[in-house]
PDB file of N, CA and C in Angstrom:
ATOM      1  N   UNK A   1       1.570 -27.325  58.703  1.00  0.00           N
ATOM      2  CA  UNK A   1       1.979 -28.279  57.699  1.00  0.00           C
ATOM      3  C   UNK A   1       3.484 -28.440  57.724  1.00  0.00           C
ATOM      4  N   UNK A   2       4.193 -29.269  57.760  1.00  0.00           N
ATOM      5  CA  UNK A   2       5.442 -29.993  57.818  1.00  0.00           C
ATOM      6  C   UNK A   2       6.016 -30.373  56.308  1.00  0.00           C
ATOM      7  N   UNK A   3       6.822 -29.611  56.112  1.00  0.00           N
ATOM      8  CA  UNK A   3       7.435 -29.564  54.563  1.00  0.00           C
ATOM      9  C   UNK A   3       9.137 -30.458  54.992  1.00  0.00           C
ATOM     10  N   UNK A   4       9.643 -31.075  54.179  1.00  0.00           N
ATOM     11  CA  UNK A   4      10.456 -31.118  54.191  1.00  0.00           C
ATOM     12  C   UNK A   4      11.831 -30.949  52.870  1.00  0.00           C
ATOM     13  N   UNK A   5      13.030 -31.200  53.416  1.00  0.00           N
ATOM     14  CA  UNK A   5      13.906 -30.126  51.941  1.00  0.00           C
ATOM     15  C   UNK A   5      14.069 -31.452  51.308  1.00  0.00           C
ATOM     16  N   UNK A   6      15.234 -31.219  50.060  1.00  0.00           N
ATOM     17  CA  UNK A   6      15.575 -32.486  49.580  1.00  0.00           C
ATOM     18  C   UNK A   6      16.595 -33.345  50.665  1.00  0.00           C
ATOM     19  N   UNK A   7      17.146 -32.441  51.683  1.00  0.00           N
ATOM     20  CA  UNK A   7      18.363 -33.206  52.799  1.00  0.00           C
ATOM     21  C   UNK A   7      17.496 -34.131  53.614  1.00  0.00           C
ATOM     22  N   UNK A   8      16.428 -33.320  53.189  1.00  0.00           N
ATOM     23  CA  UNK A   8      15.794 -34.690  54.868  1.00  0.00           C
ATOM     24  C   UNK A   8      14.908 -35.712  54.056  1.00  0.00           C
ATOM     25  N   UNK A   9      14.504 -35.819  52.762  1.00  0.00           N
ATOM     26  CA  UNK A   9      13.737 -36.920  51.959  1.00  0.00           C
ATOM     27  C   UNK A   9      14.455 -38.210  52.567  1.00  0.00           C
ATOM     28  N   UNK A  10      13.060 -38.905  52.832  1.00  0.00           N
ATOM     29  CA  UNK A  10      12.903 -40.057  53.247  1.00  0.00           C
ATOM     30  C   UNK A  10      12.825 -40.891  52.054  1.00  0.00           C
ATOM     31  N   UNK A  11      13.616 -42.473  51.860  1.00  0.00           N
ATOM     32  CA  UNK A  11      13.495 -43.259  50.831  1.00  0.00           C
ATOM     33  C   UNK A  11      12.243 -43.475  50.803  1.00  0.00           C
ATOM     34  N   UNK A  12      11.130 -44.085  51.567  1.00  0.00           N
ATOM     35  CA  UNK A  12       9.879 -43.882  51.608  1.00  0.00           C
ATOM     36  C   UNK A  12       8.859 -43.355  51.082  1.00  0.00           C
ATOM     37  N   UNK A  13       9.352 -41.998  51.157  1.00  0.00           N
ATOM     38  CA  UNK A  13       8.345 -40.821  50.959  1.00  0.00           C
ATOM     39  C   UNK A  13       8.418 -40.604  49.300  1.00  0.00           C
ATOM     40  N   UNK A  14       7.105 -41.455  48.808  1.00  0.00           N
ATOM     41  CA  UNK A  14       6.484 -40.891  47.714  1.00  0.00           C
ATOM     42  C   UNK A  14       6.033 -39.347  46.709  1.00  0.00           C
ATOM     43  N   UNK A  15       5.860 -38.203  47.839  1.00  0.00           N
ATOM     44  CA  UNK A  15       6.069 -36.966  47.504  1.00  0.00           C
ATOM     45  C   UNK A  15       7.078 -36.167  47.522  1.00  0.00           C
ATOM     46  N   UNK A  16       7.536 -35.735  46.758  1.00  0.00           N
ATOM     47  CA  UNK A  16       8.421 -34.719  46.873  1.00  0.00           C
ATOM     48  C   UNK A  16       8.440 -34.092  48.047  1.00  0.00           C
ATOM     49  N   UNK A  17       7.292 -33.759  48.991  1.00  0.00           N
ATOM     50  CA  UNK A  17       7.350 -33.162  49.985  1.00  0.00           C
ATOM     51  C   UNK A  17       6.190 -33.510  50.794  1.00  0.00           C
ATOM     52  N   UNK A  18       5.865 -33.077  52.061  1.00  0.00           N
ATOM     53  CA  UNK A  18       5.212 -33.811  53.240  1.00  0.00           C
ATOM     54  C   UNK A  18       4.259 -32.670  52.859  1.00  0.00           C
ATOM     55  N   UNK A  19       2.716 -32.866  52.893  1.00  0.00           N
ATOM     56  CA  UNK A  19       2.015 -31.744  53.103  1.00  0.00           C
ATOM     57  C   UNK A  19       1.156 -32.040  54.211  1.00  0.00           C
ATOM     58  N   UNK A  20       0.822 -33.117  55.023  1.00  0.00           N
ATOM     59  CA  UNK A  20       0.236 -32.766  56.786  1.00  0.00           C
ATOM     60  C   UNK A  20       0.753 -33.899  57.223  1.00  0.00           C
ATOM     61  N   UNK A  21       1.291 -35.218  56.924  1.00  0.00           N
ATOM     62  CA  UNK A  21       1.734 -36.477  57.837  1.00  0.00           C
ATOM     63  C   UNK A  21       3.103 -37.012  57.548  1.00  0.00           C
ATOM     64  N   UNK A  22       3.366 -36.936  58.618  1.00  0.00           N
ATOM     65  CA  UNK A  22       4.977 -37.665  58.580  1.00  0.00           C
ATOM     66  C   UNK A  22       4.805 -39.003  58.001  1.00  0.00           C
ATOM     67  N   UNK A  23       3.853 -39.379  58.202  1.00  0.00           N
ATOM     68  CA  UNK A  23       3.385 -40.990  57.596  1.00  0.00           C
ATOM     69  C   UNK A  23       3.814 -40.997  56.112  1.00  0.00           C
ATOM     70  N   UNK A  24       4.154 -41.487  55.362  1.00  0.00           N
ATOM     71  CA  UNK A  24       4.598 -41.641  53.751  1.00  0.00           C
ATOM     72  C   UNK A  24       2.952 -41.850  53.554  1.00  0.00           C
ATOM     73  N   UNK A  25       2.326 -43.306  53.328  1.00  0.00           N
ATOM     74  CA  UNK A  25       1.034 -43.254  53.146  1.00  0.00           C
ATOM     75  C   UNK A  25      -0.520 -42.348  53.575  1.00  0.00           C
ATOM     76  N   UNK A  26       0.038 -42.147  54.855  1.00  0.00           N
ATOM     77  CA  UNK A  26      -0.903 -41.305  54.777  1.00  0.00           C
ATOM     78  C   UNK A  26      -0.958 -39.750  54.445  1.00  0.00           C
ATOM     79  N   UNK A  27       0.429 -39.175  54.132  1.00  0.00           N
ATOM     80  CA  UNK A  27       0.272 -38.221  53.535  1.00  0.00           C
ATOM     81  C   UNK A  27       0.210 -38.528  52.056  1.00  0.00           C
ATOM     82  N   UNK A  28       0.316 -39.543  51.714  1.00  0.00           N
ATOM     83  CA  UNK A  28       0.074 -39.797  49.970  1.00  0.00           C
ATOM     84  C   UNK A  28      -1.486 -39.429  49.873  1.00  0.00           C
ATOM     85  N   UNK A  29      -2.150 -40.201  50.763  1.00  0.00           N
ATOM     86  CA  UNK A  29      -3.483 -40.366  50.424  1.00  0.00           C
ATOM     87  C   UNK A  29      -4.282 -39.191  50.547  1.00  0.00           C
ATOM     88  N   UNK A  30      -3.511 -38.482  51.947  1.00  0.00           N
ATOM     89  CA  UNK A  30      -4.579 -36.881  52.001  1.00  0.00           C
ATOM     90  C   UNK A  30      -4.423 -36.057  50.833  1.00  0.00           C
ATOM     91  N   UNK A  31      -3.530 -36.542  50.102  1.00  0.00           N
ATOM     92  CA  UNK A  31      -2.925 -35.621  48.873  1.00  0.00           C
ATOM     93  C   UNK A  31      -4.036 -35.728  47.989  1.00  0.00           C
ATOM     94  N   UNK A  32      -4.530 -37.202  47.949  1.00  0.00           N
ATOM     95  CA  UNK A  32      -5.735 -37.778  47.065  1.00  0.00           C
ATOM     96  C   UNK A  32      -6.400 -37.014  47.781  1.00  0.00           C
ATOM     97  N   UNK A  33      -7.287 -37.393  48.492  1.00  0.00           N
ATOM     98  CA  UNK A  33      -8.594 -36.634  48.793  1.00  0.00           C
ATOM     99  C   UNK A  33      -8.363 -35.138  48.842  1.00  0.00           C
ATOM    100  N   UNK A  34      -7.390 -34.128  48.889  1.00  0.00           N
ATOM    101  CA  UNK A  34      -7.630 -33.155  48.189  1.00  0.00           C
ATOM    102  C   UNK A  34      -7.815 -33.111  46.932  1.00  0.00           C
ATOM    103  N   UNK A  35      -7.887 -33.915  45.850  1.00  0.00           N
ATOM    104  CA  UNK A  35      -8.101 -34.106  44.529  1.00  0.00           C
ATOM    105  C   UNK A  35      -9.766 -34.666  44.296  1.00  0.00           C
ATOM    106  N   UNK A  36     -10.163 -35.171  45.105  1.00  0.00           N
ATOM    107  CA  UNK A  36     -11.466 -35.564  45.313  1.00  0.00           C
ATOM    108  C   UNK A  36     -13.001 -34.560  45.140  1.00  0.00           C
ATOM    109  N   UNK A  37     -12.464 -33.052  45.590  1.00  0.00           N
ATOM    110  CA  UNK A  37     -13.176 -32.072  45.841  1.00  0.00           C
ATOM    111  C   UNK A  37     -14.114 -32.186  44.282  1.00  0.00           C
ATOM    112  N   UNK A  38     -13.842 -31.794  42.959  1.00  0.00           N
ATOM    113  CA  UNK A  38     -14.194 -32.052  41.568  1.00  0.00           C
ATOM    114  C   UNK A  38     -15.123 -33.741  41.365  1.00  0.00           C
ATOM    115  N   UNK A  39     -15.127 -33.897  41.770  1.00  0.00           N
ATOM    116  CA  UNK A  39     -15.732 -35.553  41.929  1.00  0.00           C
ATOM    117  C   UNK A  39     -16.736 -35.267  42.896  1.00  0.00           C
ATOM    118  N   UNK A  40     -16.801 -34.602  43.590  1.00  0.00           N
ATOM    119  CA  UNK A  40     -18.151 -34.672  44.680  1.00  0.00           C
ATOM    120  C   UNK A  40     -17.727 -35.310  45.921  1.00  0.00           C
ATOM    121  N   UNK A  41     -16.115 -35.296  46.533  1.00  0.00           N
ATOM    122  CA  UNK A  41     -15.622 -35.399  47.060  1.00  0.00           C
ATOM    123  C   UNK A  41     -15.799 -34.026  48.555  1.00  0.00           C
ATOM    124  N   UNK A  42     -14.685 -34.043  48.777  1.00  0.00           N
ATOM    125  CA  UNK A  42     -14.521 -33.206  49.689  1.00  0.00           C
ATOM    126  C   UNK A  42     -13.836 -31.759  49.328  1.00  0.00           C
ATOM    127  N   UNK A  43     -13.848 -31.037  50.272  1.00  0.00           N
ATOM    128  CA  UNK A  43     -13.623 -29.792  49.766  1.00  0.00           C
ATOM    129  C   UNK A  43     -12.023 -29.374  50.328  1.00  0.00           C
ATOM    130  N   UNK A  44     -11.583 -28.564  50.183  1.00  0.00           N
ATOM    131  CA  UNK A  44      -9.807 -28.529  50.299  1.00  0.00           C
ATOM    132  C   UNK A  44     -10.130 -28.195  52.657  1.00  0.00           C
ATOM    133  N   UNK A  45     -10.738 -27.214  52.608  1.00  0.00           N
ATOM    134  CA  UNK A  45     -11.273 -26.839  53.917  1.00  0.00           C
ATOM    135  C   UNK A  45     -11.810 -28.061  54.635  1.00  0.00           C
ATOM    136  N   UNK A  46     -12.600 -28.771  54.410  1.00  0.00           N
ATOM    137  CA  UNK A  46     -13.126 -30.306  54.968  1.00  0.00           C
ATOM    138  C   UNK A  46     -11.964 -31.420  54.992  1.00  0.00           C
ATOM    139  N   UNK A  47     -11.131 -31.313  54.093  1.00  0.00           N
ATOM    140  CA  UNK A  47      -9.837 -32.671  54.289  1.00  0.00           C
ATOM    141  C   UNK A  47      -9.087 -31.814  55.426  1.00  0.00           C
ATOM    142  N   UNK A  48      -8.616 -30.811  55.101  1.00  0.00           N
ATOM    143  CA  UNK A  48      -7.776 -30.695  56.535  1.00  0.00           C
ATOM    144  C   UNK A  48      -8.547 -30.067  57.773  1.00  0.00           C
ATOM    145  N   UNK A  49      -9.969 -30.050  57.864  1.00  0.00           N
ATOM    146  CA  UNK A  49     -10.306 -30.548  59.194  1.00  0.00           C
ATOM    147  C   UNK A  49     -10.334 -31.715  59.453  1.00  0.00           C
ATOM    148  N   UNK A  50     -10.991 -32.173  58.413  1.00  0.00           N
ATOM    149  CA  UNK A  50     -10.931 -34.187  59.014  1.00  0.00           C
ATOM    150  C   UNK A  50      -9.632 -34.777  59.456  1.00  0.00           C
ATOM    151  N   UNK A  51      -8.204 -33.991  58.638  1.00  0.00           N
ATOM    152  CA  UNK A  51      -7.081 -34.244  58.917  1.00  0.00           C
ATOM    153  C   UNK A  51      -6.732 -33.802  60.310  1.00  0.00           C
ATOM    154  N   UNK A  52      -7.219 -32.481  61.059  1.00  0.00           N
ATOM    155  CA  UNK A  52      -7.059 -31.869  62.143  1.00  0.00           C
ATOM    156  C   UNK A  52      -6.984 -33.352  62.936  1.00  0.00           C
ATOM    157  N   UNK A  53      -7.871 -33.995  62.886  1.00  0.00           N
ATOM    158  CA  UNK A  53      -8.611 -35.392  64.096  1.00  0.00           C
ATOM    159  C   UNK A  53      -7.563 -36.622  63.568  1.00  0.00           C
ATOM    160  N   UNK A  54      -7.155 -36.636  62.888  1.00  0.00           N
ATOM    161  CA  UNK A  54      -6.352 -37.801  62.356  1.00  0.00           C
ATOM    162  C   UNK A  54      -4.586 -37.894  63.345  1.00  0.00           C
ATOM    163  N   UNK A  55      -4.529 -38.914  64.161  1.00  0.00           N
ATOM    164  CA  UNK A  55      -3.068 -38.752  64.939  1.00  0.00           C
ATOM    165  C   UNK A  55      -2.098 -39.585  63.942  1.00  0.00           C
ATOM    166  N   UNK A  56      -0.913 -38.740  63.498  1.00  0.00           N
ATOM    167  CA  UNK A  56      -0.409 -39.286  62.486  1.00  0.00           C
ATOM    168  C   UNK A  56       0.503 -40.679  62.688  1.00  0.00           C
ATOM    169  N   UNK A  57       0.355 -41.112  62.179  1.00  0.00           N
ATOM    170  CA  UNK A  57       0.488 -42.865  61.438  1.00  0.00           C
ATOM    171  C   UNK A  57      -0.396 -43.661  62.321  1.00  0.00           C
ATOM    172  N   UNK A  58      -1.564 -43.050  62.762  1.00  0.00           N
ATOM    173  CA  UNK A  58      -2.432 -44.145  62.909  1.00  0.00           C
ATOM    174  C   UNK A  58      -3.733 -44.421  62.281  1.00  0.00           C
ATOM    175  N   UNK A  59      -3.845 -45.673  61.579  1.00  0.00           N
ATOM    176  CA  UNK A  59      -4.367 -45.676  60.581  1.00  0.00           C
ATOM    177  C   UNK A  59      -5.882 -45.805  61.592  1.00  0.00           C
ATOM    178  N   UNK A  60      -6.043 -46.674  62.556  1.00  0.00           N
ATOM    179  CA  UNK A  60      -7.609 -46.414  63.291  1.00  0.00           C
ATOM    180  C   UNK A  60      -7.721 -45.085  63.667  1.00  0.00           C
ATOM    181  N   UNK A  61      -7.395 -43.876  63.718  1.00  0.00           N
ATOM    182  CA  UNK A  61      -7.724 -43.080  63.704  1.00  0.00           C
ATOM    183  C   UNK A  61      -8.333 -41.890  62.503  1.00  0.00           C
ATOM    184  N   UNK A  62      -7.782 -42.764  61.604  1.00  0.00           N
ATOM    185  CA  UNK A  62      -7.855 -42.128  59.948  1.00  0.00           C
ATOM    186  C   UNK A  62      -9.407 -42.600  59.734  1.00  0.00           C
ATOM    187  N   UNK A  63      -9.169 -43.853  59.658  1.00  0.00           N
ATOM    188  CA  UNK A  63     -10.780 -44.177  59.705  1.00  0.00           C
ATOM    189  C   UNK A  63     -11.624 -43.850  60.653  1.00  0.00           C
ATOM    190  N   UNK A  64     -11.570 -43.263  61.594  1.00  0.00           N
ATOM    191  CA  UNK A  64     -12.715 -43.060  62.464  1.00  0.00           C
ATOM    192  C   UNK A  64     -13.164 -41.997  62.017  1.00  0.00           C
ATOM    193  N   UNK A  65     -12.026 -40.976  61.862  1.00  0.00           N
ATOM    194  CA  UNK A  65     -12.307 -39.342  61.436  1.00  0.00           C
ATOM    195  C   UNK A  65     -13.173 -39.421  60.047  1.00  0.00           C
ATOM    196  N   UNK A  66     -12.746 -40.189  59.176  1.00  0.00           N
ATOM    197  CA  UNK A  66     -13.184 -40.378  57.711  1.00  0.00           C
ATOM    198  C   UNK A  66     -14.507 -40.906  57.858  1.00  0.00           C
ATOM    199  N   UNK A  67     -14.866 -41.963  59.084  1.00  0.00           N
ATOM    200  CA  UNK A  67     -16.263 -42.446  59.496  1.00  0.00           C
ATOM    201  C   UNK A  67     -17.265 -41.394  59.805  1.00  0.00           C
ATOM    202  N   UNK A  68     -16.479 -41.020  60.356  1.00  0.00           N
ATOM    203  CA  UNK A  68     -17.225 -40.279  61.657  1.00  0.00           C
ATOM    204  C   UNK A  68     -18.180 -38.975  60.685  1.00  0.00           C
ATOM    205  N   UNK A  69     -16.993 -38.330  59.382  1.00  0.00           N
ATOM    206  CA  UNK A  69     -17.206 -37.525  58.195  1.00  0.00           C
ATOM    207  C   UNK A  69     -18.840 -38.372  57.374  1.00  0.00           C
ATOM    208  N   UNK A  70     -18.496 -39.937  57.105  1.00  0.00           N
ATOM    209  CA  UNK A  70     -19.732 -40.234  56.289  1.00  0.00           C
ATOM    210  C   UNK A  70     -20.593 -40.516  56.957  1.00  0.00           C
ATOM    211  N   UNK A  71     -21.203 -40.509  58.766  1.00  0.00           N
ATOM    212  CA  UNK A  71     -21.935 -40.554  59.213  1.00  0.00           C
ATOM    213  C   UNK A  71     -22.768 -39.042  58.986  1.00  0.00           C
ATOM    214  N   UNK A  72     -22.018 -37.999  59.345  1.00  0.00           N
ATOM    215  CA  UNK A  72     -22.692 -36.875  59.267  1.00  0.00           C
ATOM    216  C   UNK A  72     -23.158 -36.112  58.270  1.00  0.00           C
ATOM    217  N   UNK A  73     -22.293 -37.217  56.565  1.00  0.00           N
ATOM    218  CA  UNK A  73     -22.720 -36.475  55.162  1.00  0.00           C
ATOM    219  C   UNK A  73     -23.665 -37.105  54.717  1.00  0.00           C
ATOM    220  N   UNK A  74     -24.650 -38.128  55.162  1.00  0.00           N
ATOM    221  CA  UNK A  74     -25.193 -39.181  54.063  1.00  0.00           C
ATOM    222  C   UNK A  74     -26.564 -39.616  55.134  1.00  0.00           C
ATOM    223  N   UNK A  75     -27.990 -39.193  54.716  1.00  0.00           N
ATOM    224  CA  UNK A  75     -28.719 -39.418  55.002  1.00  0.00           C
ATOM    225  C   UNK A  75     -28.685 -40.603  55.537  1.00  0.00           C
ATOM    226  N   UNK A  76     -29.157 -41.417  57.077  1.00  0.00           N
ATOM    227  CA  UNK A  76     -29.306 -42.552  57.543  1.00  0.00           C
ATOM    228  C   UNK A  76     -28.000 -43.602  57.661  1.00  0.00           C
ATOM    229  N   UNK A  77     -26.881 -42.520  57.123  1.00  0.00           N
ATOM    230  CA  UNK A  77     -25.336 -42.961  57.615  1.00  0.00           C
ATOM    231  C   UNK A  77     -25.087 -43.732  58.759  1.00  0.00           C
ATOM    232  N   UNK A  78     -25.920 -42.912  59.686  1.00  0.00           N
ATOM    233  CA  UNK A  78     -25.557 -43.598  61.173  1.00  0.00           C
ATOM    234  C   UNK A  78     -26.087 -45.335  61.369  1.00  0.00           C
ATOM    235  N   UNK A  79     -27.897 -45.274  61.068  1.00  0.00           N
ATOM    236  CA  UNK A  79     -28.199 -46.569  60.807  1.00  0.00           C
ATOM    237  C   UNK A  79     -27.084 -47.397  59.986  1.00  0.00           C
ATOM    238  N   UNK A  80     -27.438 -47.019  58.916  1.00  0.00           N
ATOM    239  CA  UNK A  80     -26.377 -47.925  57.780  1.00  0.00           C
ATOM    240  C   UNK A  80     -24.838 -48.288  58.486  1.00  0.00           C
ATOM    241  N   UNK A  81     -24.164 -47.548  59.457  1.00  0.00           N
ATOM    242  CA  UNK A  81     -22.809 -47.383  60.116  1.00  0.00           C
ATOM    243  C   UNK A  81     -23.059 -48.488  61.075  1.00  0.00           C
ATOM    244  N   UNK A  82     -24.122 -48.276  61.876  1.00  0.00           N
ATOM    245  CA  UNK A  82     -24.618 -49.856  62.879  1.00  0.00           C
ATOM    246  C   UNK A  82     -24.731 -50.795  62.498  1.00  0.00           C
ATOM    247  N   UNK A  83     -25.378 -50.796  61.471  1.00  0.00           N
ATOM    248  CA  UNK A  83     -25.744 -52.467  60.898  1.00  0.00           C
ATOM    249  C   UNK A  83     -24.730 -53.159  60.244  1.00  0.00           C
ATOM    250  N   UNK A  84     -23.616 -52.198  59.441  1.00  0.00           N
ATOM    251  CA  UNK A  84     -22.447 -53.067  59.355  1.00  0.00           C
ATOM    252  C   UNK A  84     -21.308 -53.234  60.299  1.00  0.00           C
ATOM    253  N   UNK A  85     -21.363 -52.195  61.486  1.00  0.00           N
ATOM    254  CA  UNK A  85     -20.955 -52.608  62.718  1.00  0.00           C
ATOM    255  C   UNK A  85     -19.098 -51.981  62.231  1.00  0.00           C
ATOM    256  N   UNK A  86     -19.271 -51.478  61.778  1.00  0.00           N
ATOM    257  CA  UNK A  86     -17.639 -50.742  60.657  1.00  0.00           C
ATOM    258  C   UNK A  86     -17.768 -49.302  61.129  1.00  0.00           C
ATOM    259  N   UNK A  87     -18.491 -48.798  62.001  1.00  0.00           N
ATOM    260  CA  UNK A  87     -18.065 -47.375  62.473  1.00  0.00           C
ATOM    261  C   UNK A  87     -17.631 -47.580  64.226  1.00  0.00           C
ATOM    262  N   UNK A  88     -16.830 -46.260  64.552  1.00  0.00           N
ATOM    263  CA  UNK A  88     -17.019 -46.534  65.824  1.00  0.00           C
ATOM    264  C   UNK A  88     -17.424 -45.197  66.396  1.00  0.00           C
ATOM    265  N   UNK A  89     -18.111 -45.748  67.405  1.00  0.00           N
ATOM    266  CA  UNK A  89     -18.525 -44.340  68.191  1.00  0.00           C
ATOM    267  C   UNK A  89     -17.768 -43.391  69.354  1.00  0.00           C
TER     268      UNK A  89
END
């Protein structure tokens, strides 16, 4: 994980500090889905594997990993993933 001090804050960067992406947004958002876990979300261990697969600031890769996650959590995911033609394999 990649922290940074107050010398190196980016105007950008929404958090006080970086907790896995140099990306401003996409480390905003993994921040969310660790908050998700209480909701029936994901679990703190499951976001930063899904994060493991994620190459940072690319957002088609965010979604694939995040796809790729609701194919394997959700009964008939995969069908449902074909027919709207929104996953990739």
């Amino acid at each position: 994980m990649a922290q940074s001090t107050a010398t190196d804050k980016r105007p950008d960067q929404r958090l006080g500090q970086t907790y896995r992406f140099a990306d401003p947004d996409m480390d905003l958002f993994f921040v969310a889905a660790l908050g998700w876990g209480p909701a029936g979300g994901l679990d703190i261990g499951q976001a930063f594997y899904i994060a493991s697969q994620i190459t940072d600031g690319d957002a088609d890769s965010w979604v694939r990993a995040f796809s790729l996650r609701r194919r394997h959590e959700r009964p008939g995911g995969q069908l449902e993933c074909a027919r709207a033609k929104a996953c990739r394999r």
